[in-house]
Protein backbone atom coordinates (compact mmCIF):
# COMPACT_ATOMS: atom_id res chain seq x y z
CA UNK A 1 0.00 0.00 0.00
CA UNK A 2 1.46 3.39 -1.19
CA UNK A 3 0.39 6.87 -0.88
CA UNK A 4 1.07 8.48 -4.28
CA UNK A 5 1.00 11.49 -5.79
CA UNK A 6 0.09 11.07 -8.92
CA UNK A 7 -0.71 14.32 -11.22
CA UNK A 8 -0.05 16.03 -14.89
CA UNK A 9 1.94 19.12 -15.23
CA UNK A 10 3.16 21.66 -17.82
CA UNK A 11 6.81 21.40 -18.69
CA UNK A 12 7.28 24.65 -16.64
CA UNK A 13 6.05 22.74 -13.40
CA UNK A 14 2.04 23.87 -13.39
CA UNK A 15 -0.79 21.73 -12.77
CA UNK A 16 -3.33 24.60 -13.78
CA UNK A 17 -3.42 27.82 -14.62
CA UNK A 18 -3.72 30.77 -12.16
CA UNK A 19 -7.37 30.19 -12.55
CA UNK A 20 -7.38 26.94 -12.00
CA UNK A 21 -7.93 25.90 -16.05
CA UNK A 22 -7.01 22.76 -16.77
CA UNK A 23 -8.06 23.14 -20.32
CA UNK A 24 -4.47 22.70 -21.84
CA UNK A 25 -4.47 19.08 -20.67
CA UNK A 26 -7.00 17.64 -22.40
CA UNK A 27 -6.01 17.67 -25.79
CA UNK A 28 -2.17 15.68 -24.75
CA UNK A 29 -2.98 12.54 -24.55
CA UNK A 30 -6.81 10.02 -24.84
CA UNK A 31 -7.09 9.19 -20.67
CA UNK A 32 -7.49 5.19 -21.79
CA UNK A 33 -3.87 5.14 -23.12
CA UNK A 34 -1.81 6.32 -20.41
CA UNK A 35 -1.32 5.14 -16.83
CA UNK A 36 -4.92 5.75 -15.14
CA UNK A 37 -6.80 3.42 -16.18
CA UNK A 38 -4.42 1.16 -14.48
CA UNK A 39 -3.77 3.80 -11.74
CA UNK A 40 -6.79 3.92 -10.49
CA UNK A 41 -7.88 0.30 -10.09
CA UNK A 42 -4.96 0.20 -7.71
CA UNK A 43 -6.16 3.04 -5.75
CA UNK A 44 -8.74 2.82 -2.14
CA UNK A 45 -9.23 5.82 -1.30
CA UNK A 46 -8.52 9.53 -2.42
CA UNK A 47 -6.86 12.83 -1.26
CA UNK A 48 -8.48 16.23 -2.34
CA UNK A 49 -7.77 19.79 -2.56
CA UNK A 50 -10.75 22.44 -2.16
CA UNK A 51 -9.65 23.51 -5.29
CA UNK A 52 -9.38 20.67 -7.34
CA UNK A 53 -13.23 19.75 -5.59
CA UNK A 54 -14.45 22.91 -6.95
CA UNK A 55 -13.69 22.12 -10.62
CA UNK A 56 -15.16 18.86 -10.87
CA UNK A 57 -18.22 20.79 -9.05
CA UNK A 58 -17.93 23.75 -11.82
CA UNK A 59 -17.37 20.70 -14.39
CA UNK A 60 -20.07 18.58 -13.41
CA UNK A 61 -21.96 18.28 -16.92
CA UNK A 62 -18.76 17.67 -18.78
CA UNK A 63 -17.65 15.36 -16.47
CA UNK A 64 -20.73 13.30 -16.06
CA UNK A 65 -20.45 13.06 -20.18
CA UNK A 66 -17.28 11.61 -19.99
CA UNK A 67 -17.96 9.22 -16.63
CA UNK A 68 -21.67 8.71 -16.53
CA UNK A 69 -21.65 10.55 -13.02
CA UNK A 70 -21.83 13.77 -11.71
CA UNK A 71 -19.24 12.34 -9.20
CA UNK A 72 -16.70 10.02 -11.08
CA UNK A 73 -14.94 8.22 -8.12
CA UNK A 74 -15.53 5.07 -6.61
CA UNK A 75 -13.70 5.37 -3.56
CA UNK A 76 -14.07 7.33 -0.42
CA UNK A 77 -12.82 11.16 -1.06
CA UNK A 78 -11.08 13.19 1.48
CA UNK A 79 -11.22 16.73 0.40
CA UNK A 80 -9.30 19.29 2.28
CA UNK A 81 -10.60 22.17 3.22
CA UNK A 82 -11.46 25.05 5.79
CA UNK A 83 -14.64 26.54 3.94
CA UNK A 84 -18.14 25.15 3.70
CA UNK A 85 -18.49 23.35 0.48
CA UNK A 86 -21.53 22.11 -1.54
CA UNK A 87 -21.89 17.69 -1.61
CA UNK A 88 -22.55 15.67 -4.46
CA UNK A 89 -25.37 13.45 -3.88
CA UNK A 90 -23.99 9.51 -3.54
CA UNK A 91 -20.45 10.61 -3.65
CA UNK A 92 -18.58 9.18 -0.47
CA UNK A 93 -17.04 12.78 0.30
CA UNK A 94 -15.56 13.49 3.66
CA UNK A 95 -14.89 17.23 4.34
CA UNK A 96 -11.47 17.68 6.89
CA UNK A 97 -9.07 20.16 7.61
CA UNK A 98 -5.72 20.87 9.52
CA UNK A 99 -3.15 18.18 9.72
CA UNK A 100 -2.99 15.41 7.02
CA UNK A 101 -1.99 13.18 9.46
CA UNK A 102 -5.38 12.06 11.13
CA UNK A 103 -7.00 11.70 7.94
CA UNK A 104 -4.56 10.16 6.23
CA UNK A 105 -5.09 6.98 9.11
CA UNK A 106 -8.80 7.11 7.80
CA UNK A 107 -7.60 7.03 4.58
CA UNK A 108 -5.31 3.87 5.25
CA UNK A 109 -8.25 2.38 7.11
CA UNK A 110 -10.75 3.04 4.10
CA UNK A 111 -8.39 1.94 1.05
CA UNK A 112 -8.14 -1.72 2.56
CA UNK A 113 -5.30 -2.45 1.62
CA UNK A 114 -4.76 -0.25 -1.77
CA UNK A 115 -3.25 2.98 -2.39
CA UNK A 116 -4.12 5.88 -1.20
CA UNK A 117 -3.95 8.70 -4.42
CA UNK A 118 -3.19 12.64 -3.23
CA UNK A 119 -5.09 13.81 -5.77
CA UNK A 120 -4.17 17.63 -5.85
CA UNK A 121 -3.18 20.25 -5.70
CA UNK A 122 0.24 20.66 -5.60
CA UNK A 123 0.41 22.08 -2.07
CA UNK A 124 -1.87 19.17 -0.48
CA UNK A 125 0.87 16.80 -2.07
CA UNK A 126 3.06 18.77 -0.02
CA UNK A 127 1.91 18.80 3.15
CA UNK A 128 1.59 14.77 2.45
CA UNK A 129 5.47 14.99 2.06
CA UNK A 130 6.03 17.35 4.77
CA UNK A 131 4.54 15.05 7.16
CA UNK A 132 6.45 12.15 5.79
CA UNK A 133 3.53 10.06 4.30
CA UNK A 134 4.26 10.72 0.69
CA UNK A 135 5.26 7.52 -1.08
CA UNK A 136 5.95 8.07 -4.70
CA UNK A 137 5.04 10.91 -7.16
CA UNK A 138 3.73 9.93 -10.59
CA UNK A 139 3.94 13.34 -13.03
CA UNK A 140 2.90 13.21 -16.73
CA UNK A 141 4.86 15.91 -18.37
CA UNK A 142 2.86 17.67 -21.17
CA UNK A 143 4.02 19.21 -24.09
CA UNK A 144 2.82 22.76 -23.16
CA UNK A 145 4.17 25.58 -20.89
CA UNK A 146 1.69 27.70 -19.28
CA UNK A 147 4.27 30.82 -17.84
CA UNK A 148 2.51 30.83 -14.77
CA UNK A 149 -0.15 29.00 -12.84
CA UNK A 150 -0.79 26.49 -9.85
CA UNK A 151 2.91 24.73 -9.34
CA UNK A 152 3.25 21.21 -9.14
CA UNK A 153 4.77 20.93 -6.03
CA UNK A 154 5.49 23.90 -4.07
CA UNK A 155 8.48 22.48 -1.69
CA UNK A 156 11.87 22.35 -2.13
CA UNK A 157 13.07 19.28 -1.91
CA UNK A 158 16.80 17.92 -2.50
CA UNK A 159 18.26 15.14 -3.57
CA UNK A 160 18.71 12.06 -2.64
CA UNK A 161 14.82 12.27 -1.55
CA UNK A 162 13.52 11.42 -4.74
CA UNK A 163 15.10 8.41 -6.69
CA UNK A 164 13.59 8.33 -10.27
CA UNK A 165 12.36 4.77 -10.54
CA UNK A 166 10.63 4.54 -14.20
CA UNK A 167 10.25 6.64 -17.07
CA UNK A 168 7.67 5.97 -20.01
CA UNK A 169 6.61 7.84 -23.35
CA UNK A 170 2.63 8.72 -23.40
CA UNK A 171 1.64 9.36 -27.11
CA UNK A 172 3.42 12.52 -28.37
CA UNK A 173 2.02 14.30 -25.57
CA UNK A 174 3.56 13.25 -22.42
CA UNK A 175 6.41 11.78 -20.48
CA UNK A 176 5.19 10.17 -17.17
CA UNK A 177 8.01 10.15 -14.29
CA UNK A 178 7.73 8.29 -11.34
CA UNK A 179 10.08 8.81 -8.54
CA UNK A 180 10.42 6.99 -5.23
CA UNK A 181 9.78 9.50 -1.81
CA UNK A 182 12.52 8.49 0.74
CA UNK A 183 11.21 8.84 3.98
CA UNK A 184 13.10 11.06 6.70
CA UNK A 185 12.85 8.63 9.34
């Protein structure tokens, strides 16, 4: 059982742009041939940013076209956050806040035995790594830069914390990267 990041970014190291678009992603790559198909079946339970919550909310129609659900996940959703929020009716959504820690034992609990995927955004991610609970990051590199935006992970971090385990082409549109978190203690 891991807890992964597991995200897309611009070359220049943004997940979205400064308002949260994440338009220039969908024309990379078709979803069923990269990684998430297989991704997800591995995955019990699910980290959230407010942020990232909020555009599948603003998204709804488009993605219930593409999912068949207002509400495409399966597994229990953890969605960080320290503002009232509107639910999605039959999504197993837990609203938290503060330390990842507590949740993240919920989380363990929940996934039964599977992964636990940090969804977003890039500063959730890090507060999984800052508390030492981060496990591997998964990036698909697109073939766009954005100039500015939401960054993929807002922490420094130094080497020899992240030990690139596997790199793999994804169409002409990505590069996915998956590194190994060493753990402090």
């Amino acid at each position: 059982m891991k807890t992964q990041y597991y995200t897309s970014s611009s070359l220049d190291g943004f997940l979205a742009t400064e308002d949260d678009s994440l338009e220039w992603l969908f024309p990379l790559a078709d979803i069923e041939q990269t990684s998430y198909p297989s991704f997800i079946q591995g995955v019990g339970a699910i980290a959230m940013g407010s942020a990232t919550y909020e555009w599948i909310m603003r998204n709804a129609k488009a993605v219930s076209e593409q999912t068949g659900s207002a509400w495409p996940y399966a597994q229990p959703t953890w969605v960080f956050t320290s503002r009232k929020l509107a639910t999605v009716a039959g999504a197993n959504v837990h609203f938290v806040e503060g330390d990842v820690k507590a949740a993240h034992q919920q989380m363990l609990m929940a996934a039964g035995g599977r992964n636990v995927w940090v969804m977003g955004g890039g500063d959730l991610a890090g507060q999984f790594h800052d508390a030492d609970l981060l496990d591997e990051i998964i990036v698909q590199i697109g073939s766009v830069t954005l100039g500015q935006g939401k960054p993929l992970f807002p922490r420094r971090v130094l080497s020899p914390r992240l030990s690139l385990e596997s790199v793999a082409q994804v169409g002409t549109g990505f590069a996915e990267l998956t590194y190994r978190v060493s753990k402090t203690r």
